[in-house]
Protein backbone atom coordinates (compact mmCIF):
# COMPACT_ATOMS: atom_id res chain seq x y z
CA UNK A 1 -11.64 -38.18 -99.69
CA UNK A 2 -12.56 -35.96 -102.84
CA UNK A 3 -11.86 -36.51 -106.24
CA UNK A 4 -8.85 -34.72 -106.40
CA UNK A 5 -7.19 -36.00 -103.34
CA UNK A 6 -7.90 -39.80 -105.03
CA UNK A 7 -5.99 -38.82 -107.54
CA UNK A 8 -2.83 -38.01 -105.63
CA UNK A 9 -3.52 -41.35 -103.36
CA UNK A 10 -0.94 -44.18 -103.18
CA UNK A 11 -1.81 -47.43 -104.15
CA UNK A 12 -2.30 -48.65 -100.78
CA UNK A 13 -5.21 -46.59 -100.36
CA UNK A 14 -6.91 -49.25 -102.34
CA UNK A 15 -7.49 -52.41 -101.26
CA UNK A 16 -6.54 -54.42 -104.54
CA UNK A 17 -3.34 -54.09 -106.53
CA UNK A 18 -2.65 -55.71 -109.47
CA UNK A 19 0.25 -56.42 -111.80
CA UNK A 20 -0.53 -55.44 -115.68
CA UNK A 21 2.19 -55.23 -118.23
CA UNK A 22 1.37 -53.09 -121.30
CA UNK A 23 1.35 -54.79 -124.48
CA UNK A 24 2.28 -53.13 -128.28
CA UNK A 25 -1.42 -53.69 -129.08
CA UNK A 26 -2.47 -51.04 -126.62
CA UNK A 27 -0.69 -48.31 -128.11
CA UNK A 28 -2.43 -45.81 -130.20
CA UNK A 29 -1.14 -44.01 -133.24
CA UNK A 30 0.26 -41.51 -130.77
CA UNK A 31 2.61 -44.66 -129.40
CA UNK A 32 0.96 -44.08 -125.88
CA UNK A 33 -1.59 -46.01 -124.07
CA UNK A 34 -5.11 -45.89 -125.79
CA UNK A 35 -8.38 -44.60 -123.93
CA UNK A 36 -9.98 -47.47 -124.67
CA UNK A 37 -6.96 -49.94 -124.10
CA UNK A 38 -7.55 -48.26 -120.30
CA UNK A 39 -11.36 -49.22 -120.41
CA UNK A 40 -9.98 -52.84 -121.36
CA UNK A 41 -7.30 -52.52 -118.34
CA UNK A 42 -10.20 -51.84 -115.96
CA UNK A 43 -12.10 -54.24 -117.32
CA UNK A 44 -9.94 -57.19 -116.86
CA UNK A 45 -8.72 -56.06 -113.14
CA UNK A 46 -13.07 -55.80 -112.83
CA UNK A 47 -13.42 -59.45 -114.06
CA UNK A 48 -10.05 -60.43 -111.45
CA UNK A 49 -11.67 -59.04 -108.13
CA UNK A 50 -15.07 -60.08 -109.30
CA UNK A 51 -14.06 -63.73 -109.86
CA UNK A 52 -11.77 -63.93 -106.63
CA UNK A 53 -14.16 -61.98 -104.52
CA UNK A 54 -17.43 -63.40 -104.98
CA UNK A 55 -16.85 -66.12 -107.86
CA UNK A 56 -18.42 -64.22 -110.93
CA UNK A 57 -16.31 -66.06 -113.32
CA UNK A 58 -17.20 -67.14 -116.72
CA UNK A 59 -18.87 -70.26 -115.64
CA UNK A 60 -21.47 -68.66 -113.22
CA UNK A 61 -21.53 -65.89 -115.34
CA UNK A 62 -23.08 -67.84 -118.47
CA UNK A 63 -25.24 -69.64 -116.02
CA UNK A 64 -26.81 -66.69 -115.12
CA UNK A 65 -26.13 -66.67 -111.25
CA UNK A 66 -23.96 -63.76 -110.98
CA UNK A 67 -25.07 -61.21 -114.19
CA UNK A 68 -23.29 -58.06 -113.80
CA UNK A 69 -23.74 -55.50 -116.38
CA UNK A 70 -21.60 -52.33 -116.84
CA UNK A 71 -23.73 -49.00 -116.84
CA UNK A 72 -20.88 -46.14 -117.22
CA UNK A 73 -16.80 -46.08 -117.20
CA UNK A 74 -15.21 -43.32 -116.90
CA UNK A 75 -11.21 -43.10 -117.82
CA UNK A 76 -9.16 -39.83 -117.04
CA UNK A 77 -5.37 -39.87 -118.02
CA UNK A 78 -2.89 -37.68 -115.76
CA UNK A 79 0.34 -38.55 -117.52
CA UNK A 80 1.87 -40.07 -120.88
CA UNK A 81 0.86 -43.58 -120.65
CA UNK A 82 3.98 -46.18 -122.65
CA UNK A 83 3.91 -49.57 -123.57
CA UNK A 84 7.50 -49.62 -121.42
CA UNK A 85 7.52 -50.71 -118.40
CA UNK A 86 4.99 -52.72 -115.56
CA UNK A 87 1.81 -50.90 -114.41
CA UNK A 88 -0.26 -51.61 -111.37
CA UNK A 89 -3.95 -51.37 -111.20
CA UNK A 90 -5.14 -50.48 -108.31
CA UNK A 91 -8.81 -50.89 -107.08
CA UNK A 92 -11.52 -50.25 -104.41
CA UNK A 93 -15.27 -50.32 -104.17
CA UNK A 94 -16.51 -46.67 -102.91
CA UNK A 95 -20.58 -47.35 -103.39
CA UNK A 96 -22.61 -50.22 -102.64
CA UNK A 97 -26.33 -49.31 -103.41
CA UNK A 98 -29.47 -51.73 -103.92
CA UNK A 99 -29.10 -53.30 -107.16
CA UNK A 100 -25.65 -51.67 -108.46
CA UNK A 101 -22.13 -50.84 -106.75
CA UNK A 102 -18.87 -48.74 -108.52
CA UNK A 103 -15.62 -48.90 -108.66
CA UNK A 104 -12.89 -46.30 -108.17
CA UNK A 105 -9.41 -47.49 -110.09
CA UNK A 106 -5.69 -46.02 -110.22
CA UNK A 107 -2.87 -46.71 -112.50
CA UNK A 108 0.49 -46.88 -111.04
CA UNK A 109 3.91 -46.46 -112.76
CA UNK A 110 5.99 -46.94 -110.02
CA UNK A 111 4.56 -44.47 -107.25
CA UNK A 112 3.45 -42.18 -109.78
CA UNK A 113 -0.46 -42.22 -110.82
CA UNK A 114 -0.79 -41.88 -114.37
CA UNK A 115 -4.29 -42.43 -114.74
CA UNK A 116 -7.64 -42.97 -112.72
CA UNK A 117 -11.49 -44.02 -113.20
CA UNK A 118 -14.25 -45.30 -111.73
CA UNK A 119 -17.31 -47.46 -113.45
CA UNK A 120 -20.37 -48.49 -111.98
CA UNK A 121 -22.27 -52.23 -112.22
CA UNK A 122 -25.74 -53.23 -112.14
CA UNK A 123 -26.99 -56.27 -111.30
CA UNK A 124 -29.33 -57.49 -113.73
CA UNK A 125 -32.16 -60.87 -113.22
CA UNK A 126 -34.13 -61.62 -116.68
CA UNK A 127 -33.62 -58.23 -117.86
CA UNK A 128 -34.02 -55.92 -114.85
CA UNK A 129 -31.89 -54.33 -112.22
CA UNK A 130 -32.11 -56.57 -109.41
CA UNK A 131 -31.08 -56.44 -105.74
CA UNK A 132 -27.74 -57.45 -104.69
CA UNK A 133 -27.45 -61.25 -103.20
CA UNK A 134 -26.08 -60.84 -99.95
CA UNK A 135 -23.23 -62.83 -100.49
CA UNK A 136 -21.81 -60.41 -103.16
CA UNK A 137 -22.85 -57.39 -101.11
CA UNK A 138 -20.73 -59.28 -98.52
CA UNK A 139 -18.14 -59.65 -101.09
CA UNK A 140 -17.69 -55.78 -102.26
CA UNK A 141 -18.06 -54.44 -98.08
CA UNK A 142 -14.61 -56.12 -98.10
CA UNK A 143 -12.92 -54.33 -100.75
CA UNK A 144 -14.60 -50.89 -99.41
CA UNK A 145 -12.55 -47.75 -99.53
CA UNK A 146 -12.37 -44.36 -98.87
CA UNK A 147 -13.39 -42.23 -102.11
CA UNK A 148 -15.97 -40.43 -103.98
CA UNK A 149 -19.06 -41.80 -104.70
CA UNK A 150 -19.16 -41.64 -108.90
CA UNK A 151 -21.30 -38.23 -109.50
CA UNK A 152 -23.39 -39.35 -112.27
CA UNK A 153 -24.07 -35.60 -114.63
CA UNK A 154 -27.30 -34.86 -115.29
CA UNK A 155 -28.56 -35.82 -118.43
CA UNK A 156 -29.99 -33.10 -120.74
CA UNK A 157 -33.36 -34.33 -122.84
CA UNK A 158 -31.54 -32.67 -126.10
CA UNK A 159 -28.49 -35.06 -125.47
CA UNK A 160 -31.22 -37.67 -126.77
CA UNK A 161 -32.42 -36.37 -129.75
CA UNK A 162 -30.24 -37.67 -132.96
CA UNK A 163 -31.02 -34.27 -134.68
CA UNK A 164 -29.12 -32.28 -132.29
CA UNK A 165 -25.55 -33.94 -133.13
CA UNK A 166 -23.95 -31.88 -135.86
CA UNK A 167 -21.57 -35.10 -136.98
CA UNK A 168 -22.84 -38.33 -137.85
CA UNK A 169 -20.93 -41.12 -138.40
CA UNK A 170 -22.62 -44.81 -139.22
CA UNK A 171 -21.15 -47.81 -137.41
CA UNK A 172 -21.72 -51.48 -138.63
CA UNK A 173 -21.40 -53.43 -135.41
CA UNK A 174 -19.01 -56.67 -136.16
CA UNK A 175 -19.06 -60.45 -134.90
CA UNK A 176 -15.55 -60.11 -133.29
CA UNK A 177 -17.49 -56.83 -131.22
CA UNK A 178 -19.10 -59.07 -129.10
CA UNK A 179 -18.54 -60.33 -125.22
CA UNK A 180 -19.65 -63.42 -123.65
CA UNK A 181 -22.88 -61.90 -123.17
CA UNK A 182 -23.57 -61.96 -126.92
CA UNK A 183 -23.80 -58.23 -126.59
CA UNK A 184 -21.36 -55.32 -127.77
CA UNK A 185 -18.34 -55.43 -125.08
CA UNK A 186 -17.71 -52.15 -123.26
CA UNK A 187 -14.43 -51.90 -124.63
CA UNK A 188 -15.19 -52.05 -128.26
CA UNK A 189 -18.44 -49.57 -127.52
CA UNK A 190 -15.53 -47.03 -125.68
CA UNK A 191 -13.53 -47.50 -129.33
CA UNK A 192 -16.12 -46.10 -131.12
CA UNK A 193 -16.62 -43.33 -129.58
CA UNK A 194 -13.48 -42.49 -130.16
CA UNK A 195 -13.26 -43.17 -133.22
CA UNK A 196 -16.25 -40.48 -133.68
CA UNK A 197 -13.94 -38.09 -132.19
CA UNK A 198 -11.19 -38.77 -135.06
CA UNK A 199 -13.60 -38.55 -137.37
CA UNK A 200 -14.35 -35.34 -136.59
CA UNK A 201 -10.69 -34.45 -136.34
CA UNK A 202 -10.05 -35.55 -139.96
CA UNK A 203 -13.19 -33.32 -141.19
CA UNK A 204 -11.86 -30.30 -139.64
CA UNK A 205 -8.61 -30.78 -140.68
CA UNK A 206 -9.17 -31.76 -144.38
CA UNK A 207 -8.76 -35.20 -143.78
CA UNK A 208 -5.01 -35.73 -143.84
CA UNK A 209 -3.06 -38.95 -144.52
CA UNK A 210 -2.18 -40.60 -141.23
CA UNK A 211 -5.10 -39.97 -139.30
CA UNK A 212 -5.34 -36.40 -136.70
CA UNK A 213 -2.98 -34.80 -134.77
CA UNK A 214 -1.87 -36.55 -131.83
CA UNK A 215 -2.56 -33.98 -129.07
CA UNK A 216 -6.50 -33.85 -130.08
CA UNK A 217 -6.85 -37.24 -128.62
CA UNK A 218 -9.23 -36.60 -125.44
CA UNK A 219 -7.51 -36.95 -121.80
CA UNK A 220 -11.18 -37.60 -120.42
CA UNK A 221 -13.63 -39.72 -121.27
CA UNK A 222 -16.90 -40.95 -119.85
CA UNK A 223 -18.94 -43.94 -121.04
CA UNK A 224 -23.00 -44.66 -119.93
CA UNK A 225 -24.46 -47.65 -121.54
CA UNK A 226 -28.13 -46.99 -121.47
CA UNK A 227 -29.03 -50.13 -123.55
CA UNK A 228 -27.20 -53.15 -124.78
CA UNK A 229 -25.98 -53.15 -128.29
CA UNK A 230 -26.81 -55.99 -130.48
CA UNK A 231 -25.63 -57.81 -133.51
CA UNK A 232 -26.11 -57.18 -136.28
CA UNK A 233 -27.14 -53.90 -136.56
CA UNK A 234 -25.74 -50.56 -138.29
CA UNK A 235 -25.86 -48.12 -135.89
CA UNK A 236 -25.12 -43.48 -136.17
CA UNK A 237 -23.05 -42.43 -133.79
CA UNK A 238 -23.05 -38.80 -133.41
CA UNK A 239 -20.68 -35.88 -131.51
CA UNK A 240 -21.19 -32.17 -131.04
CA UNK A 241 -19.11 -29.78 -129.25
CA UNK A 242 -20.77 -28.62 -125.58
CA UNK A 243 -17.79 -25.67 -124.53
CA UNK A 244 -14.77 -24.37 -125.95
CA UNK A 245 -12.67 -22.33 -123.80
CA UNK A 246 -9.22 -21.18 -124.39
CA UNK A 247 -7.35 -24.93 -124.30
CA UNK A 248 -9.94 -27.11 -124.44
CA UNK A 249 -13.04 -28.88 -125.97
CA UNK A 250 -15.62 -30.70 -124.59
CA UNK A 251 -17.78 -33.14 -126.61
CA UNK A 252 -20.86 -35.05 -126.60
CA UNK A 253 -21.66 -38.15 -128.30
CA UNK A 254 -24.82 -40.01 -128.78
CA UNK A 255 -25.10 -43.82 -129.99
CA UNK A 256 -28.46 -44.32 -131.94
CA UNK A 257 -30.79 -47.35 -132.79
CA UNK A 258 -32.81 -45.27 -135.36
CA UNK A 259 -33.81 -42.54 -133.36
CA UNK A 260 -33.61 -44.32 -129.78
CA UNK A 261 -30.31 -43.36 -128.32
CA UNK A 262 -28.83 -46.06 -126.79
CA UNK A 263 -25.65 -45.23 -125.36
CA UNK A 264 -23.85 -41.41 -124.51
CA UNK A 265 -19.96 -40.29 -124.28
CA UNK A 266 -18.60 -37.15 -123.06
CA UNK A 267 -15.06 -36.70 -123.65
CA UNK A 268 -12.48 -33.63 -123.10
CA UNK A 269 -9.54 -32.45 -124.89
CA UNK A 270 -6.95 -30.16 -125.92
CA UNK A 271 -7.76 -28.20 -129.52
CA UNK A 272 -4.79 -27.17 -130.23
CA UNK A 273 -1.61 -29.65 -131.35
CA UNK A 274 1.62 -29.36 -132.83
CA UNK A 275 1.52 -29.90 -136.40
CA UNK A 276 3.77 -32.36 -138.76
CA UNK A 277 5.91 -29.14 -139.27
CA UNK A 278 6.13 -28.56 -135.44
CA UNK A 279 4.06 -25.46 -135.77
CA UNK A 280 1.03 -24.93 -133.61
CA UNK A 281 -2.66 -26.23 -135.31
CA UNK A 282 -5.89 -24.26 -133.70
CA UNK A 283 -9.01 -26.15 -134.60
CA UNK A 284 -11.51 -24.03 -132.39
CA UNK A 285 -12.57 -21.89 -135.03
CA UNK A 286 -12.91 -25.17 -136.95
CA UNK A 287 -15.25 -26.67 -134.38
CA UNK A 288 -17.60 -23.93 -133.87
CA UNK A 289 -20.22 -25.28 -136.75
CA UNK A 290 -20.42 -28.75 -134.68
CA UNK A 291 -21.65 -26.86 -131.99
CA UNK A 292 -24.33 -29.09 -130.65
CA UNK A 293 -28.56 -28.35 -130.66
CA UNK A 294 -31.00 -27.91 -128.41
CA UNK A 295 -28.85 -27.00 -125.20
């Protein structure tokens, strides 16, 4: 099965459905289902089939004997997400390798498929990718399903170097950021690279009461969490452009510890909206100075 037939599959191509109901907090200012309200969605049906599966819940997991640790998410919506309503979450394992498996998930309003993503765990012993135990390989061979393996991009050098990103935005991490891991949670990391993104959107635009338009916000976005992020700590968090075509743009985004980059987004949108006077807004001539460096 390729990645575009799993995104037309049913939910019973996957061997785990689950009930979510949508909550007002997960709308964005766009009163739709947030990116990173999606990351938090696959997090929690993660933590479900984790804990049911091979019992990684929060006991073992502060004790160390299951330590799972998310390396990239990737969220990509297909239709207007709304707090009305019941969604399922469907998921299925597609890749079991030696120290780290992924996920493929589906969100389901009705029969409809409104979004999908995938996200890929390592298991981690005192610091280090470690091999599977066999009774959690055991574990995710049972919830095995046909799908794309996650294609993991390659990673150009330049995307590393803080200098290349155009925008820079600083980010204090808070107390109320953190997971039981004592580290940045996945979710809250996902925010802020977002939030990068309307910060950019407000620069271009001239910074405009209310926040930016609401069809800039990206339909695609990928996560990889190359080290964990600590508190305290003021972090820059910085976004170019890669492409502009005719509809859309494609950004980059680079979280940095100093110079060390610790963390990388890619997201794609639309850069072009309807304005508060219902007339069209082009920002691609606006974006064209954040190209990015070093490509």
């Amino acid at each position: 099965m390729t990645s575009t037939q799993l995104r037309s599959a049913p939910a019973a191509a996957y061997p785990v459905q689950i009930e979510h109901e949508a909550r007002y907090s997960d709308l964005d200012p766009s009163r739709r289902i947030g990116r990173d309200a999606l990351v938090r969605w696959f997090e929690d049906a993660r933590v479900a089939v984790e804990r049911d599966a091979f019992g990684a819940d929060l006991v073992t997991r502060m004790r160390s004997e299951v330590r799972l640790l998310l390396a990239s998410v990737r969220v990509d919506v297909l239709a207007p997400l709304r707090v009305t309503g019941r969604y399922r979450i469907a998921v299925g394992v597609t890749r079991i390798g030696t120290s780290s498996f992924s996920y493929a998930y589906g969100v389901f309003a009705g029969d409809e498929c409104v979004a999908t993503g995938e996200s890929t765990s390592v298991h981690v012993v005192r610091g280090a990718s470690a091999p599977l135990p066999d009774e959690v390989r055991a574990a995710l061979a049972a919830l095995r399903m046909t799908g794309p393996e996650p294609v993991r991009p390659e990673r150009a050098p330049a995307l590393l170097v803080r200098e290349n990103y155009p925008f820079r935005l600083d980010v204090r991490t808070r107390f109320g950021d953190l997971d039981t891991n004592r580290h940045v949670n996945n979710v809250a990391l996902a925010g802020w690279y977002l939030d990068g993104l309307a910060e950019l959107h407000l620069d271009v635009l001239g910074y405009p009461t209310g926040g930016p338009l609401d069809g800039l916000s990206p339909s695609s976005l990928r996560v990889d969490y190359l080290a964990q992020v600590h508190y305290p700590g003021i972090h820059q968090l910085r976004v170019g452009v890669l492409e502009l075509d005719e509809t859309s743009v494609r950004y980059a985004c680079g979280l940095f510890d100093g110079p060390r980059c610790i963390g990388l987004a890619e997201a794609l949108g639309a850069h072009h909206a309807p304005g508060e006077d219902g007339d069209p807004v082009e920002l691609a001539r606006g974006f064209e100075p954040f190209r990015m460096r070093g490509l």
